[in-house]
C-alpha atoms as a PDB file:
ATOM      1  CA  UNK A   1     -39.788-112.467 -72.556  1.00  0.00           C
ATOM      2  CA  UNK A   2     -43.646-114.134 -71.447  1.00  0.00           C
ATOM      3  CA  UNK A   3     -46.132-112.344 -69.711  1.00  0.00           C
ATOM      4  CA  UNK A   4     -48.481-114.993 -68.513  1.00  0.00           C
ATOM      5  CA  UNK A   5     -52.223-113.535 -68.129  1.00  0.00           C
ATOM      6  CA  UNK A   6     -53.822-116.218 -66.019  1.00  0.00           C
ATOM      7  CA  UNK A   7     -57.055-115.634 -65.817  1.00  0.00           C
ATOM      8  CA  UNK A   8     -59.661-115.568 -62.771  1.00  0.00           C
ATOM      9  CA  UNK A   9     -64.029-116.412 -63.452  1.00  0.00           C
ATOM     10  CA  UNK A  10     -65.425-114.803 -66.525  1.00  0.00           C
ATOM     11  CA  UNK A  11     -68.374-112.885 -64.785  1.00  0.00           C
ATOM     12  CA  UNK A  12     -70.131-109.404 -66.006  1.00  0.00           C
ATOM     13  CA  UNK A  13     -67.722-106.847 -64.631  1.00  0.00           C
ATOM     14  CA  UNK A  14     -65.111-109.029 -66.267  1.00  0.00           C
ATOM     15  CA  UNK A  15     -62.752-110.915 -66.214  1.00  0.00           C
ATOM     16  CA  UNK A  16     -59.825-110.356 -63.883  1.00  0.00           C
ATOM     17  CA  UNK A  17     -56.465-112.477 -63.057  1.00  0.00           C
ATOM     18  CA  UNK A  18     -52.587-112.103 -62.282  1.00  0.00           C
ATOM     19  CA  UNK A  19     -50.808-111.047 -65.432  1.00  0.00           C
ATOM     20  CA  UNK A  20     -46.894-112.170 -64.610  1.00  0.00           C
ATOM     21  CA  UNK A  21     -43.578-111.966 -66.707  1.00  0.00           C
ATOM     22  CA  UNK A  22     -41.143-114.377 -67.065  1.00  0.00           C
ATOM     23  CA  UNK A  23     -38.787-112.004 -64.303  1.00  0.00           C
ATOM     24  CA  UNK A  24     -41.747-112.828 -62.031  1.00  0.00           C
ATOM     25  CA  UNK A  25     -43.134-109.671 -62.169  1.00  0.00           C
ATOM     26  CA  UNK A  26     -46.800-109.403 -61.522  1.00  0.00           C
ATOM     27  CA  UNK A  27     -49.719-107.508 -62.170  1.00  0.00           C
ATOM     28  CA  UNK A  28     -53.417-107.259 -61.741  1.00  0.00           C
ATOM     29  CA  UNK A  29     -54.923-107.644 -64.905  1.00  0.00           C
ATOM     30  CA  UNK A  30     -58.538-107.142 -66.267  1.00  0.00           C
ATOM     31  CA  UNK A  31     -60.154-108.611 -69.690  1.00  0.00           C
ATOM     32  CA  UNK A  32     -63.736-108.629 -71.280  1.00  0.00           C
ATOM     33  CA  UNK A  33     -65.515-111.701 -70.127  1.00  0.00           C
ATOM     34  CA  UNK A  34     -65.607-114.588 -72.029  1.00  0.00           C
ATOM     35  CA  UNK A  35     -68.822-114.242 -75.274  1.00  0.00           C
ATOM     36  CA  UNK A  36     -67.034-116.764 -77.590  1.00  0.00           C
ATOM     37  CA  UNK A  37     -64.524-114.388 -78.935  1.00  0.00           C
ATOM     38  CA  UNK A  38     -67.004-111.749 -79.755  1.00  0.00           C
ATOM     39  CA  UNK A  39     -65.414-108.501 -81.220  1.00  0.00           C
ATOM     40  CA  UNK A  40     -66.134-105.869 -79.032  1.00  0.00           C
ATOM     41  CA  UNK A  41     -67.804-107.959 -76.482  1.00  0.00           C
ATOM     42  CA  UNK A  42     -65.475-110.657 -75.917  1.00  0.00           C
ATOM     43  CA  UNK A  43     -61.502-111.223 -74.419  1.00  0.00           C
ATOM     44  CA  UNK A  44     -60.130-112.692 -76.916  1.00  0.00           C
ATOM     45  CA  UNK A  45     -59.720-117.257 -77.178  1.00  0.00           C
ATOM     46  CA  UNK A  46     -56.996-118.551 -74.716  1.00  0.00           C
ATOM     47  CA  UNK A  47     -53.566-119.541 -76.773  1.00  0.00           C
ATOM     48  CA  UNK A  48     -50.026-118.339 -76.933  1.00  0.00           C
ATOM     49  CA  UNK A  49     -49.061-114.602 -79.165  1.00  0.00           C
ATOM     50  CA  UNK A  50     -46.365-112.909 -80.766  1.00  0.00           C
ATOM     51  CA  UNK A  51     -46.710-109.121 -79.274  1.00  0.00           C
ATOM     52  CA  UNK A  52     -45.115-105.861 -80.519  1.00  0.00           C
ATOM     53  CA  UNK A  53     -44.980-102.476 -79.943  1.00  0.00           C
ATOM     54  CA  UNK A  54     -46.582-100.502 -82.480  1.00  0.00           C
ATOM     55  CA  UNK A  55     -48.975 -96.996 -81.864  1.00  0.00           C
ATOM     56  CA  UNK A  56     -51.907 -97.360 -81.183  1.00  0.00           C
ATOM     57  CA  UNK A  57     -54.312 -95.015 -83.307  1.00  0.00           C
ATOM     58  CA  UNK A  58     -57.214 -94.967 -80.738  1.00  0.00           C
ATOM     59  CA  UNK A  59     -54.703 -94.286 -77.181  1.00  0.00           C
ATOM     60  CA  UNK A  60     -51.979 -92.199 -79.524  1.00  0.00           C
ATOM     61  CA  UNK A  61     -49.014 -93.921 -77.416  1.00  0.00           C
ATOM     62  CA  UNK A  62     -47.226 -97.334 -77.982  1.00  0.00           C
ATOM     63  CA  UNK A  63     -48.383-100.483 -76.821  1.00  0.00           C
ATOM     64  CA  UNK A  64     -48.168-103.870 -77.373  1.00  0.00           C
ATOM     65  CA  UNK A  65     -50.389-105.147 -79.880  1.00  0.00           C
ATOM     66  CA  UNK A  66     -51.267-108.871 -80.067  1.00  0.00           C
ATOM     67  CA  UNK A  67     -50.635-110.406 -83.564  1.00  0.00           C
ATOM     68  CA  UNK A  68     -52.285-113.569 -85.494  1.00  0.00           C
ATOM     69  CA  UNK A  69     -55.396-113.002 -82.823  1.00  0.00           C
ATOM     70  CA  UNK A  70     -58.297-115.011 -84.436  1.00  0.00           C
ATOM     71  CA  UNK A  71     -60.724-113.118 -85.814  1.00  0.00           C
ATOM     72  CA  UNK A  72     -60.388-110.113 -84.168  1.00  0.00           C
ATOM     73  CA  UNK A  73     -57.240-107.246 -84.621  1.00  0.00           C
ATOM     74  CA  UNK A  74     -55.929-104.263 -82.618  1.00  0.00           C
ATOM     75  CA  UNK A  75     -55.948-106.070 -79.319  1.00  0.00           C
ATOM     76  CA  UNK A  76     -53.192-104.304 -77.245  1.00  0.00           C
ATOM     77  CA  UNK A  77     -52.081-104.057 -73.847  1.00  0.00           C
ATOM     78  CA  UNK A  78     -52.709-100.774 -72.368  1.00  0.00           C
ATOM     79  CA  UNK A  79     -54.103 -98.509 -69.810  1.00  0.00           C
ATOM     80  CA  UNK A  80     -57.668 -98.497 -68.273  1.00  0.00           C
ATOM     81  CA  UNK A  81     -60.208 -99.504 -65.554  1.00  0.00           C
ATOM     82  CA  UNK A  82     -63.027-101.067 -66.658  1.00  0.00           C
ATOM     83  CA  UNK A  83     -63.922-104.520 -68.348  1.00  0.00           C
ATOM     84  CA  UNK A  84     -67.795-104.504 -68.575  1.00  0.00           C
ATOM     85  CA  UNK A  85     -69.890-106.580 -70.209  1.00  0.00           C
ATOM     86  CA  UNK A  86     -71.546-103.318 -72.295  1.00  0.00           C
ATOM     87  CA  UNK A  87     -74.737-105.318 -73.032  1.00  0.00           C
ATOM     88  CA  UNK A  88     -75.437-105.757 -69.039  1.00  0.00           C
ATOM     89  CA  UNK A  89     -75.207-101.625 -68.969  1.00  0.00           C
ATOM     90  CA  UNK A  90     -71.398-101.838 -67.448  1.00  0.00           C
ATOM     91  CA  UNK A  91     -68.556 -99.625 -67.929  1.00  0.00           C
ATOM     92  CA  UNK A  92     -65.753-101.331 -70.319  1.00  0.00           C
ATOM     93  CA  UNK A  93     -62.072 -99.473 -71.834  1.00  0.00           C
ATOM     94  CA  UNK A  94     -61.770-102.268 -73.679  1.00  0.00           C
ATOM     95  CA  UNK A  95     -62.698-103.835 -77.337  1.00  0.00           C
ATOM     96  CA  UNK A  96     -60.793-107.113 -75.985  1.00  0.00           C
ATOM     97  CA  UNK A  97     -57.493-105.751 -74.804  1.00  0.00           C
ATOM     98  CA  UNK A  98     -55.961-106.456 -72.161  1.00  0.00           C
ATOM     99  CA  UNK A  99     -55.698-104.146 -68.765  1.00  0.00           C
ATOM    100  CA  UNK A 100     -52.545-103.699 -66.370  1.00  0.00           C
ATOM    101  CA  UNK A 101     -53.013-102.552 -62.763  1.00  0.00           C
ATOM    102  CA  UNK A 102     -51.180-102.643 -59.406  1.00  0.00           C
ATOM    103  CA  UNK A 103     -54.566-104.058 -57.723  1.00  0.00           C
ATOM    104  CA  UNK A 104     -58.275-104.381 -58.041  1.00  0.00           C
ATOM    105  CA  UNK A 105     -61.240-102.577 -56.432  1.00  0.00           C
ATOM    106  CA  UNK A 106     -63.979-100.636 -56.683  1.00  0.00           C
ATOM    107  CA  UNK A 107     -64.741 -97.260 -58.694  1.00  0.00           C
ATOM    108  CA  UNK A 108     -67.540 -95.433 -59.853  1.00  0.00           C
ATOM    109  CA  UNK A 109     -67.469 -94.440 -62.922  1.00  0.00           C
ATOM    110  CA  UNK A 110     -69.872 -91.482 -64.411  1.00  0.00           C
ATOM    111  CA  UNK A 111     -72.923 -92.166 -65.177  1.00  0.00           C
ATOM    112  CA  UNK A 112     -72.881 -95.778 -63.458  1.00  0.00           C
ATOM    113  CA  UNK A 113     -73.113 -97.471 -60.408  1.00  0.00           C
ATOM    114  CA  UNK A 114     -69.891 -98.716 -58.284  1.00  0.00           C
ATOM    115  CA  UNK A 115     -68.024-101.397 -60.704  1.00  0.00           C
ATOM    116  CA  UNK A 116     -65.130-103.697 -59.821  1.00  0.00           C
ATOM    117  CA  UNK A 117     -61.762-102.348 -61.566  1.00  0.00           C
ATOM    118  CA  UNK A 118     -58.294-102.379 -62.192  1.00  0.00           C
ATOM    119  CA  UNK A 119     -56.322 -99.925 -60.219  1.00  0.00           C
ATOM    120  CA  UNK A 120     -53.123 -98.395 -60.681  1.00  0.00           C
ATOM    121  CA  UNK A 121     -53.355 -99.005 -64.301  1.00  0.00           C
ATOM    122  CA  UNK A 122     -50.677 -95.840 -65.263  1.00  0.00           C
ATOM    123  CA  UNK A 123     -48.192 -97.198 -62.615  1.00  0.00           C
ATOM    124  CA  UNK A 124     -48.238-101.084 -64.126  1.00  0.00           C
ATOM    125  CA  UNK A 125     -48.629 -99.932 -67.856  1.00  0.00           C
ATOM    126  CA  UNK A 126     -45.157 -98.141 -67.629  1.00  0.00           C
ATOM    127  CA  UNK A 127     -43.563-100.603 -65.393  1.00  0.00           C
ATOM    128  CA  UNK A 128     -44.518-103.108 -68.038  1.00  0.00           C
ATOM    129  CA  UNK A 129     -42.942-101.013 -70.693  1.00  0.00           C
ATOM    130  CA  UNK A 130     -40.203-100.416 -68.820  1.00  0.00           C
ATOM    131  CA  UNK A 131     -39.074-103.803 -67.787  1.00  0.00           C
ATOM    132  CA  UNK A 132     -39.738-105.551 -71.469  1.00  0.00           C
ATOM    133  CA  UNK A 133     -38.252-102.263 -72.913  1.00  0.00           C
ATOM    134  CA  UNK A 134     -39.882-102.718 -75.900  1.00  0.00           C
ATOM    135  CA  UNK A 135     -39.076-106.017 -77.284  1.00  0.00           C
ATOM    136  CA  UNK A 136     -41.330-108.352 -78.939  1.00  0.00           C
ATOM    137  CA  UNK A 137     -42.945-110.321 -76.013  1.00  0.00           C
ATOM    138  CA  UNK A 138     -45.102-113.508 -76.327  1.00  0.00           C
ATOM    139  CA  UNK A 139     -47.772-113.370 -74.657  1.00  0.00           C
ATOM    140  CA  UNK A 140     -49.478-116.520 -72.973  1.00  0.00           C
ATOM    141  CA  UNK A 141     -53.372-116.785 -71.702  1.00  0.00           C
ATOM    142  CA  UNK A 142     -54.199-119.583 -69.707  1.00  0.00           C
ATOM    143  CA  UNK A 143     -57.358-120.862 -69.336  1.00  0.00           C
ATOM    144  CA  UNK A 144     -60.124-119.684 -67.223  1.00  0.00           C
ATOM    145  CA  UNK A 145     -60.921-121.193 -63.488  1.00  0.00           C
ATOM    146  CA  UNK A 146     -65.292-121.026 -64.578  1.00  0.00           C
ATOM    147  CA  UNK A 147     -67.217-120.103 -67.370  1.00  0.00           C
ATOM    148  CA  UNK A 148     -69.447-116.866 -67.265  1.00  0.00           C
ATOM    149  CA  UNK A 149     -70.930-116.603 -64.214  1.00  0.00           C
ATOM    150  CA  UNK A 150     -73.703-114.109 -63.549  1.00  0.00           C
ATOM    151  CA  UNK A 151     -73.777-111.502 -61.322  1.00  0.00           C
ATOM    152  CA  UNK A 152     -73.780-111.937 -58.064  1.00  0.00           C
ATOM    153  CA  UNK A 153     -72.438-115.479 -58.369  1.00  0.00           C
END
């Protein structure tokens, strides 16, 4: 099985697209914008990877965990909100994994003001699990519409 993360502009609150399986399932997804594979800061390079499902230390539940990623490890598939860029004082889940939702809108998380996010993360996460019952799965990003943009671009 593919799940196909086609990816939307790279811009601070992150970057979102249409994540869709081979079945033609699809979900909203949500990655780090693009800082030249940065770890921690950065979604990871666009490319085609093996994925497994292994437990994750930091969630304590299985997910799919991306292998061979260039220079960077642990990069999984799993539940969450927010994609900040951290260094523009946004709220992020993510080191450079990738986020599942049903949709996208707006939340405010504490501490922050209003932030574009996934929603329906929970829902998509176990559908996801559910329909690749976990099987090895390649996972395909394509490459972004724009580069970085600003905020209000």
């Amino acid at each position: 099985m593919i799940l196909t993360v086609n990816r939307g502009p790279s811009r601070p609150e992150g970057t979102f697209g249409k994540a869709v399986l081979d079945d033609g399932t699809t979900y909203a997804c949500l990655e780090l914008p693009w800082k030249d594979n940065m770890p921690g800061l950065s979604c990871i390079a666009i490319g085609m990877y093996n994925a497994v499902v292994t437990m994750s230390p930091h969630l304590g539940m299985d997910t799919y965990e991306l292998q061979s990623v260039p220079a960077r490890s642990d990069i999984r598939i799993h539940i969450g909100n927010y994609g900040g860029d951290t260094t523009a004082g946004l709220r992020s889940d993510i080191l450079g994994c990738i986020l599942l939702g049903t949709s996208t809108g707006i939340l405010t998380p504490e501490g922050h003001a209003p932030q574009k996010a996934i929603l329906g993360s929970g829902a998509a996460f176990h559908d996801f699990m559910a329909r690749t019952g976990g099987k090895p799965i390649q996972v395909n990003i394509v490459a972004f519409d724009t580069p970085y943009l600003p905020a209000g671009k």
